[in-house]
PDB file of N, CA and C in Angstrom:
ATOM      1  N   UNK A   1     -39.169  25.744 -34.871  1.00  0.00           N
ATOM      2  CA  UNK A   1     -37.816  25.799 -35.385  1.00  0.00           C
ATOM      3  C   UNK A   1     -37.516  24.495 -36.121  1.00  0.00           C
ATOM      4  N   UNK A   2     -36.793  24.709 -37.068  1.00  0.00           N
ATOM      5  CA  UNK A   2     -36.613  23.335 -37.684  1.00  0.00           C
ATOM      6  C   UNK A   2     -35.560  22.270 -37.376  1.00  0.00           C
ATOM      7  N   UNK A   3     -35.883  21.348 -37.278  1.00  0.00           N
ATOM      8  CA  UNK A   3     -34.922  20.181 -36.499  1.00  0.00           C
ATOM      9  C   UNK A   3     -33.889  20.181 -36.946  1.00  0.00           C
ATOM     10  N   UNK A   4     -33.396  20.451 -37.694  1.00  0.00           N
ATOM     11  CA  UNK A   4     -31.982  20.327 -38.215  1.00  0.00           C
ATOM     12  C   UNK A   4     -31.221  21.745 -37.806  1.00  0.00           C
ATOM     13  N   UNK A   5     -31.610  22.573 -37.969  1.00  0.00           N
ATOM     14  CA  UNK A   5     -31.010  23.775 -37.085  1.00  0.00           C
ATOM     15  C   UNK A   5     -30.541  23.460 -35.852  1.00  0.00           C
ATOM     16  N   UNK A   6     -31.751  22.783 -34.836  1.00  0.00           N
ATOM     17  CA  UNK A   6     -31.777  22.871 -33.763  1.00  0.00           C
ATOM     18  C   UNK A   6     -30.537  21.494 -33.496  1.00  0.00           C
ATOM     19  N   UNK A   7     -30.242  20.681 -34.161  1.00  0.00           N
ATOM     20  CA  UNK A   7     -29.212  19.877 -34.378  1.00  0.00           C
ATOM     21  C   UNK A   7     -27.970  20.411 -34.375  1.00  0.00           C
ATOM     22  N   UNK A   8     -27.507  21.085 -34.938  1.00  0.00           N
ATOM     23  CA  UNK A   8     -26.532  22.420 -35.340  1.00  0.00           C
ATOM     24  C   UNK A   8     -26.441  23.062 -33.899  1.00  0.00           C
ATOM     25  N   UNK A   9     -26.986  23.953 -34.055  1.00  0.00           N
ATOM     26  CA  UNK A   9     -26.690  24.665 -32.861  1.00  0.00           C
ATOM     27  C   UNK A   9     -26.698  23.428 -31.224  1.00  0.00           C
ATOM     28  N   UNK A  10     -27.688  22.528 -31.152  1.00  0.00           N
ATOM     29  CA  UNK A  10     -27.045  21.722 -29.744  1.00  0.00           C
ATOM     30  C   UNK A  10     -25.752  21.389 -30.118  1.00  0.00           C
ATOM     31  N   UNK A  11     -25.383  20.880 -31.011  1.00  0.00           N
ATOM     32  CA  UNK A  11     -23.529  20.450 -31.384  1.00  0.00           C
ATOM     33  C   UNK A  11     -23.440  21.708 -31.265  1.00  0.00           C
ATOM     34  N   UNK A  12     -23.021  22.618 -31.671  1.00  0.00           N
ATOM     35  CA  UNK A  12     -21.989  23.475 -31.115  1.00  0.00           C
ATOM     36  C   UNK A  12     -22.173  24.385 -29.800  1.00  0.00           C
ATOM     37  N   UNK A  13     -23.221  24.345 -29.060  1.00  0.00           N
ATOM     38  CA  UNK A  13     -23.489  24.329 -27.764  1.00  0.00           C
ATOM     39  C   UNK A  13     -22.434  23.177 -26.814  1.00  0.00           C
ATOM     40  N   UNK A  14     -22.838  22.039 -27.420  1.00  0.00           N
ATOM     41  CA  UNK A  14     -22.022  20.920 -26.797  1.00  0.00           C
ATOM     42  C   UNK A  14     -20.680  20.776 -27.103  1.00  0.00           C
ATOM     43  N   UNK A  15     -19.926  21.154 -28.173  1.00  0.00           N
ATOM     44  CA  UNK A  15     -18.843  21.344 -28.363  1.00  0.00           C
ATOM     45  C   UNK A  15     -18.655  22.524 -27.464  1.00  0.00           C
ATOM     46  N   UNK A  16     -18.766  23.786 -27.418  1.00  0.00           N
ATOM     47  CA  UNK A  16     -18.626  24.521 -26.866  1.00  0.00           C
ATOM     48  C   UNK A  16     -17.731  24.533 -25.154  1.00  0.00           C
ATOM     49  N   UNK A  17     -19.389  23.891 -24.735  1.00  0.00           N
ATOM     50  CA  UNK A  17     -18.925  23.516 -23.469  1.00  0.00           C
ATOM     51  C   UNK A  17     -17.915  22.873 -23.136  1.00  0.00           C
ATOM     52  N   UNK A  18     -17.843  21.756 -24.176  1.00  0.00           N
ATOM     53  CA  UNK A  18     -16.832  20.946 -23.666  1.00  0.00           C
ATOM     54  C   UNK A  18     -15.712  21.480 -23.750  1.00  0.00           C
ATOM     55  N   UNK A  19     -15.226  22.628 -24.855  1.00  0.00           N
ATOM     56  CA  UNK A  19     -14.211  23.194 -24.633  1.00  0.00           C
ATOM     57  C   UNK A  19     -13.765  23.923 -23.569  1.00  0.00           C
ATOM     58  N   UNK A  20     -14.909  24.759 -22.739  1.00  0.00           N
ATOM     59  CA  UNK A  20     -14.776  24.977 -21.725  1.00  0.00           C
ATOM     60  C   UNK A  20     -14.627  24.291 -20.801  1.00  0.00           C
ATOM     61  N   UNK A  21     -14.902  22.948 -20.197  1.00  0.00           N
ATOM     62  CA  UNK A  21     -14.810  22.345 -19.331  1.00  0.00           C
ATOM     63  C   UNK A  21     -16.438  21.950 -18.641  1.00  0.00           C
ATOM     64  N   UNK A  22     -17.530  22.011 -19.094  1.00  0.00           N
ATOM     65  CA  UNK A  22     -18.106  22.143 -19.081  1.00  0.00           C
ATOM     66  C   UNK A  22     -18.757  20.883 -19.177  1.00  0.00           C
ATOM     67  N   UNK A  23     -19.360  19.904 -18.078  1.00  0.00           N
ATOM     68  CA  UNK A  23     -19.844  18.172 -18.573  1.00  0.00           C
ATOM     69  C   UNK A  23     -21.109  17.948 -18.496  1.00  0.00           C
ATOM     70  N   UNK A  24     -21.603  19.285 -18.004  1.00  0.00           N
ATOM     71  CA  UNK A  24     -23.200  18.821 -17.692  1.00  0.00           C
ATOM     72  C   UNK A  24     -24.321  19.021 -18.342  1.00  0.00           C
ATOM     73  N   UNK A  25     -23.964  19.209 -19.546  1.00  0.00           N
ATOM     74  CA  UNK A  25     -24.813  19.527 -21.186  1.00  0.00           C
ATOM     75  C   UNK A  25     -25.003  18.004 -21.432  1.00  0.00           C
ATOM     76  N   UNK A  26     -23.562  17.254 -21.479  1.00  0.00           N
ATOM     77  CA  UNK A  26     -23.979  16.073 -21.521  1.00  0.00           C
ATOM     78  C   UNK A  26     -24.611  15.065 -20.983  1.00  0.00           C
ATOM     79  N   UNK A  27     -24.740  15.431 -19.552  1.00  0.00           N
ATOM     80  CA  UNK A  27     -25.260  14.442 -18.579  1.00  0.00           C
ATOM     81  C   UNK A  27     -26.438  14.793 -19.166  1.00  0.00           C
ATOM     82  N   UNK A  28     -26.911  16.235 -18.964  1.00  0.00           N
ATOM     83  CA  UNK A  28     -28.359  16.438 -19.873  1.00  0.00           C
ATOM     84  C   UNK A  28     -28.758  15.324 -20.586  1.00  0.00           C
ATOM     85  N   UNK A  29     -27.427  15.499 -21.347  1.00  0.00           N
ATOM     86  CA  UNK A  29     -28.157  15.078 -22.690  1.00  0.00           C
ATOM     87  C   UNK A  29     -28.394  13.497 -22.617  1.00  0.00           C
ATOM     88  N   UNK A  30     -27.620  12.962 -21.509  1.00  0.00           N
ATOM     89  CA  UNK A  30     -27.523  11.186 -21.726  1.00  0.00           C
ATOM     90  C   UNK A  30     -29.055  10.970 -20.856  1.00  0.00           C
ATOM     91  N   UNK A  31     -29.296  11.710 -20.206  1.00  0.00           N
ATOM     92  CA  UNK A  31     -30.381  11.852 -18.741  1.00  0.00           C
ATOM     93  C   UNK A  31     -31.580  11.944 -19.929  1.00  0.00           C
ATOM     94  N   UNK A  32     -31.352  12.712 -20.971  1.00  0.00           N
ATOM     95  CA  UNK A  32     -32.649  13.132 -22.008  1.00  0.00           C
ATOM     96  C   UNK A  32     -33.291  11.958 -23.124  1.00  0.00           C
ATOM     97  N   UNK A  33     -31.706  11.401 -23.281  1.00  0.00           N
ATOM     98  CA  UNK A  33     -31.629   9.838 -24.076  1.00  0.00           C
ATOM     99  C   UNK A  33     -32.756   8.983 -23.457  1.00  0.00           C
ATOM    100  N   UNK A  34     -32.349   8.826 -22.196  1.00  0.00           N
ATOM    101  CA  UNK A  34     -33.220   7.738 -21.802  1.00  0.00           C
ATOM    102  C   UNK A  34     -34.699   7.464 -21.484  1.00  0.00           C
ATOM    103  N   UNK A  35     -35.282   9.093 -21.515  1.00  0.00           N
ATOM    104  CA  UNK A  35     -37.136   9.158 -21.144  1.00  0.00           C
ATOM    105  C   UNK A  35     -37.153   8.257 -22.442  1.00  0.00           C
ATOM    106  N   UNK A  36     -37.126   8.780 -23.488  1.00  0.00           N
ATOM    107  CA  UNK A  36     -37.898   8.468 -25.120  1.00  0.00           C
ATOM    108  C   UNK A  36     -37.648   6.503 -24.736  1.00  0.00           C
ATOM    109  N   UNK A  37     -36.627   5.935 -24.359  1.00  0.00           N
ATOM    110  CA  UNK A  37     -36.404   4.581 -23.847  1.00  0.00           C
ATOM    111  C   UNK A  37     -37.452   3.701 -23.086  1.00  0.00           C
ATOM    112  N   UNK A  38     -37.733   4.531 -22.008  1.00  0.00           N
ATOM    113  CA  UNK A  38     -38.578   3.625 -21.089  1.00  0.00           C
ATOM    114  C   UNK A  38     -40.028   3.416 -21.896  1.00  0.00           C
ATOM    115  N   UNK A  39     -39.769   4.511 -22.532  1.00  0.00           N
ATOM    116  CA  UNK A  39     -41.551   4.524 -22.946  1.00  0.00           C
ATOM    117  C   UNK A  39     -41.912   3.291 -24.138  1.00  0.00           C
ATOM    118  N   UNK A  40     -40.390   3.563 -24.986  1.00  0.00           N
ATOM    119  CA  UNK A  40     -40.616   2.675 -26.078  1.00  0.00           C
ATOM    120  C   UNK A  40     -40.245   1.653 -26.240  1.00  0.00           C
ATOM    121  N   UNK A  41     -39.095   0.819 -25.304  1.00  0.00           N
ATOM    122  CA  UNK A  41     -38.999  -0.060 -24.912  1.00  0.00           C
ATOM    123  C   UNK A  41     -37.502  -0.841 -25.811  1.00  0.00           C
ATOM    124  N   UNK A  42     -37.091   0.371 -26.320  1.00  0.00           N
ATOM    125  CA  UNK A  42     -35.968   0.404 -27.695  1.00  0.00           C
ATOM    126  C   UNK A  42     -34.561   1.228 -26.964  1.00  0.00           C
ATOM    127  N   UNK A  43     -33.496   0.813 -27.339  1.00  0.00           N
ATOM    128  CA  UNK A  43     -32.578   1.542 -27.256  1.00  0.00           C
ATOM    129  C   UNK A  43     -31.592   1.541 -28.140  1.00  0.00           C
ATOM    130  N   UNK A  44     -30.596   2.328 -28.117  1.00  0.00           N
ATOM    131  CA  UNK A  44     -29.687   2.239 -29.416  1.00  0.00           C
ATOM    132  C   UNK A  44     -28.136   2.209 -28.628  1.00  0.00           C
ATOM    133  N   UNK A  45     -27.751   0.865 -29.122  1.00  0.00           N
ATOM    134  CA  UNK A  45     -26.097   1.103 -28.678  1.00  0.00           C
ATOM    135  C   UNK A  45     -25.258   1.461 -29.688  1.00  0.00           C
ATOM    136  N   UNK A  46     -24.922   0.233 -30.061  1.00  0.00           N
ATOM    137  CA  UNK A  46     -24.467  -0.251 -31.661  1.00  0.00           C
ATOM    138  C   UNK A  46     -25.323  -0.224 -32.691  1.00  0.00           C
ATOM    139  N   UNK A  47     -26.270  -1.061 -31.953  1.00  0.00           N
ATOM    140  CA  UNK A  47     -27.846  -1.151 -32.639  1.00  0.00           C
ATOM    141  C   UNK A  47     -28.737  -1.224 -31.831  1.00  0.00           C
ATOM    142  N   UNK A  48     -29.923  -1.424 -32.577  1.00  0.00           N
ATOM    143  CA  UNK A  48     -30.844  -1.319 -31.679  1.00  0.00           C
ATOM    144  C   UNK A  48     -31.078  -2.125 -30.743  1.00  0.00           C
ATOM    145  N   UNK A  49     -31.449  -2.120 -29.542  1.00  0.00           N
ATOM    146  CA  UNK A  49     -31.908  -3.378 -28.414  1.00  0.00           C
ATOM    147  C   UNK A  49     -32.867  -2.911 -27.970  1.00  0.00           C
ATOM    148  N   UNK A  50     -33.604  -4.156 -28.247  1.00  0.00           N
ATOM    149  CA  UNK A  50     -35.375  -4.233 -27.192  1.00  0.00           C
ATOM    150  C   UNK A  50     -35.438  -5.106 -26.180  1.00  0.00           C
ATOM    151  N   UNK A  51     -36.291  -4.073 -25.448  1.00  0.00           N
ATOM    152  CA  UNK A  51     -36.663  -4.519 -24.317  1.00  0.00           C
ATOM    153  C   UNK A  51     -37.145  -5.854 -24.306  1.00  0.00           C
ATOM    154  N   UNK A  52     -38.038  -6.127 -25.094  1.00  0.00           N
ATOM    155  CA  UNK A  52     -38.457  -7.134 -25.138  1.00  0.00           C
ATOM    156  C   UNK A  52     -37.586  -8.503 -25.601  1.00  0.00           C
ATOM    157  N   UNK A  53     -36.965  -8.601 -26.574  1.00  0.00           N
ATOM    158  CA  UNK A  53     -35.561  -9.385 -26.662  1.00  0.00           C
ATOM    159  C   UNK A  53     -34.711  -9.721 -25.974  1.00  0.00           C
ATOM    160  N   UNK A  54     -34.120  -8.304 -25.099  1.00  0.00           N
ATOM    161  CA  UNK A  54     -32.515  -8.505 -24.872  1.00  0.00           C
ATOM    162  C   UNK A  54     -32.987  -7.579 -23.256  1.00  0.00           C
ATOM    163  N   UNK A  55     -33.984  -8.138 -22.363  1.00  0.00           N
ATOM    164  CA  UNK A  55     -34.293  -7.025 -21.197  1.00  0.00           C
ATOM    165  C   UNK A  55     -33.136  -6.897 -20.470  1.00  0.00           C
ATOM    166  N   UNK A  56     -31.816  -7.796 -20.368  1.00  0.00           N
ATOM    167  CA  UNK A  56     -31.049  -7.558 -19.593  1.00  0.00           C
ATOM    168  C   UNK A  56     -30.606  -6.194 -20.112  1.00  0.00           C
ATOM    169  N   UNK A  57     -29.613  -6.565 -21.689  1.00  0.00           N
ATOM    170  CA  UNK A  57     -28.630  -6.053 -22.074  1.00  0.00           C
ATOM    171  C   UNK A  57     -29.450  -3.876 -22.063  1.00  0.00           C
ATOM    172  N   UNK A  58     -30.807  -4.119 -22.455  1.00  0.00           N
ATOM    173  CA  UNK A  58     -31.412  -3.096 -22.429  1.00  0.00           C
ATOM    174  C   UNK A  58     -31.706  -2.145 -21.078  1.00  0.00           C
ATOM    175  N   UNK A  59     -32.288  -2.774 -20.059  1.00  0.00           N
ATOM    176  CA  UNK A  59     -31.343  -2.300 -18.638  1.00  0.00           C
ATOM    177  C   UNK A  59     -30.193  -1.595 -17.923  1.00  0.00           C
ATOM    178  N   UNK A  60     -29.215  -2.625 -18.386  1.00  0.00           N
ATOM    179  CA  UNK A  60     -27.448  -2.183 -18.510  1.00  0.00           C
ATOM    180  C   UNK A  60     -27.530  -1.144 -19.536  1.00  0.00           C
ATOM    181  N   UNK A  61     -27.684  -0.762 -20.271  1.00  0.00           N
ATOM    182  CA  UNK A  61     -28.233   0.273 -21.339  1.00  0.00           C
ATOM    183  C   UNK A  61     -28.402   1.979 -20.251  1.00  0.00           C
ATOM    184  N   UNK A  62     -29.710   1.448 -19.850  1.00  0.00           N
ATOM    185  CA  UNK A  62     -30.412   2.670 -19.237  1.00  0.00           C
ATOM    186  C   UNK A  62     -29.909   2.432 -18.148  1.00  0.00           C
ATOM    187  N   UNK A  63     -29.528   1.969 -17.191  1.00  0.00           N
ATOM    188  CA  UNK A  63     -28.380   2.038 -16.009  1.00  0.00           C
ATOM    189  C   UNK A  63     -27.599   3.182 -16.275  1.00  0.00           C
ATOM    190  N   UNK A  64     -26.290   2.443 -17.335  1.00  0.00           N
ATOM    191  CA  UNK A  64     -25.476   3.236 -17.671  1.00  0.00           C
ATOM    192  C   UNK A  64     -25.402   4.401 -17.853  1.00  0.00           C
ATOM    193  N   UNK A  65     -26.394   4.912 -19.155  1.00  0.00           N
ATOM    194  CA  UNK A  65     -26.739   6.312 -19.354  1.00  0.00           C
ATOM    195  C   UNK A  65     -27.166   7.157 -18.165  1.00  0.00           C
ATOM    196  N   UNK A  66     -27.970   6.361 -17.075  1.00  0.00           N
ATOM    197  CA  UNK A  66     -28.519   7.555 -16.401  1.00  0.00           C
ATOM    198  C   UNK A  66     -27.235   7.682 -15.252  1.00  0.00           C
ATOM    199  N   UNK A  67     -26.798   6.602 -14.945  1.00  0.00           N
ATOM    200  CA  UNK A  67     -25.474   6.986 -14.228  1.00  0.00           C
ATOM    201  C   UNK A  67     -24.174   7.969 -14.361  1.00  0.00           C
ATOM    202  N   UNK A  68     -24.132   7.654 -16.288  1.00  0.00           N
ATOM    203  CA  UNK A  68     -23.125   8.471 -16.491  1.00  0.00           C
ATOM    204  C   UNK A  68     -23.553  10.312 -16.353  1.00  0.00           C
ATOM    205  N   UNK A  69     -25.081  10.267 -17.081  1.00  0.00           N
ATOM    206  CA  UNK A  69     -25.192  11.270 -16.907  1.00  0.00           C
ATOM    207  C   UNK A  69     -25.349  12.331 -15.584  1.00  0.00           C
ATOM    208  N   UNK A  70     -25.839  11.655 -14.732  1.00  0.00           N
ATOM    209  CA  UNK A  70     -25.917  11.778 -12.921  1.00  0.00           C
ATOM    210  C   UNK A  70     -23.945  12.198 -13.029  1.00  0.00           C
ATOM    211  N   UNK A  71     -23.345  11.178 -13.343  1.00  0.00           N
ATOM    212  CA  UNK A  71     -22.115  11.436 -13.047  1.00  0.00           C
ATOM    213  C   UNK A  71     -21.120  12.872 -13.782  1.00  0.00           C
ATOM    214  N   UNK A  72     -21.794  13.151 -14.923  1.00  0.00           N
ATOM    215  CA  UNK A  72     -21.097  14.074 -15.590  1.00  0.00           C
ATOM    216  C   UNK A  72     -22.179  15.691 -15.077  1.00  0.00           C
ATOM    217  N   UNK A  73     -23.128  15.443 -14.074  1.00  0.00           N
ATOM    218  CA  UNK A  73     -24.005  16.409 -13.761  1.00  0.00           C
ATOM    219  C   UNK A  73     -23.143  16.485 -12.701  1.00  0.00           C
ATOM    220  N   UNK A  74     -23.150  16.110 -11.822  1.00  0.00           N
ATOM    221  CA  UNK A  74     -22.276  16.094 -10.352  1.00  0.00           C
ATOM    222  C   UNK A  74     -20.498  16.364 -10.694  1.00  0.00           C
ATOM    223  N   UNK A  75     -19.770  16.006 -11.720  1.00  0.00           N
ATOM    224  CA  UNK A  75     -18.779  16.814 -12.137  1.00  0.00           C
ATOM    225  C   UNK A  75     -18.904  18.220 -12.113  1.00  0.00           C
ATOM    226  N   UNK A  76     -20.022  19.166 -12.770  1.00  0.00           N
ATOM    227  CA  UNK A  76     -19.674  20.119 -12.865  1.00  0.00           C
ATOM    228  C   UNK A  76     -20.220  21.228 -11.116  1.00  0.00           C
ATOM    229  N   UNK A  77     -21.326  20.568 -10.746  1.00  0.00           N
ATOM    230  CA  UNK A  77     -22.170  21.143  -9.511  1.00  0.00           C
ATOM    231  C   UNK A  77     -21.461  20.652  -8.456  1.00  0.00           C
ATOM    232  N   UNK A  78     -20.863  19.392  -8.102  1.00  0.00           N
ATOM    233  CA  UNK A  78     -20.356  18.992  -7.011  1.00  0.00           C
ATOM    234  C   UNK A  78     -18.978  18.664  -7.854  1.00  0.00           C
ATOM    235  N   UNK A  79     -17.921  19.495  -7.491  1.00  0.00           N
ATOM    236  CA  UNK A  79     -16.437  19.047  -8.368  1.00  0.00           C
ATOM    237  C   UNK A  79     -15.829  18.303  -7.015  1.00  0.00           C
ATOM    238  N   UNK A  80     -16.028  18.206  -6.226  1.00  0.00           N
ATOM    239  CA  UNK A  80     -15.132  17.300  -5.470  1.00  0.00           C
ATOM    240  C   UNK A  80     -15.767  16.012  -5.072  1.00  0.00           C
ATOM    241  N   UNK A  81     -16.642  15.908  -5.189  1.00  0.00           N
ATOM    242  CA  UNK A  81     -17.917  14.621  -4.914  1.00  0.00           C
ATOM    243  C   UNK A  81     -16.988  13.340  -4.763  1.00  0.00           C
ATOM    244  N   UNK A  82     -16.157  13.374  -5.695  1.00  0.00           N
ATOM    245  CA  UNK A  82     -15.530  11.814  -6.055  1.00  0.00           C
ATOM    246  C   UNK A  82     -14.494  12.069  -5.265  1.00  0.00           C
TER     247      UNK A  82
END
């Protein structure tokens, strides 16, 4: 399938959901952000940060993401958790 389709349709998958109420497309998706990260040692905030440069700020990086996404997964499967 061609990548740009498949671009298209995840946005309006993800819009979708979210209209519904729906948060755990995104946790997906922040949880999905971060494999391609560890491996390459790159992340993208603003800009790019390497591991190798900036290991804190790149860390706090992949912390974040996998937390939020853990957190927007457990919104929709566990709604009272918090």
């Amino acid at each position: 399938m061609n990548p740009r389709i498949l671009n298209y349709i995840g946005f309006a998958v993800l819009a979708i959901s979210t209209v519904l109420g729906f948060q755990s497309l995104w946790g997906i998706l922040f949880l999905y952000w971060t494999i391609p990260n560890f491996y390459s040692g790159h992340a993208f905030l603003l800009s790019e940060v390497s591991r190798a440069h900036d290991p804190i700020l790149f860390w706090l990086i992949q912390i974040a993401w996998v937390s939020i996404g853990i957190m927007l997964l457990l919104s929709d499967f566990l709604p009272g958790w918090a």
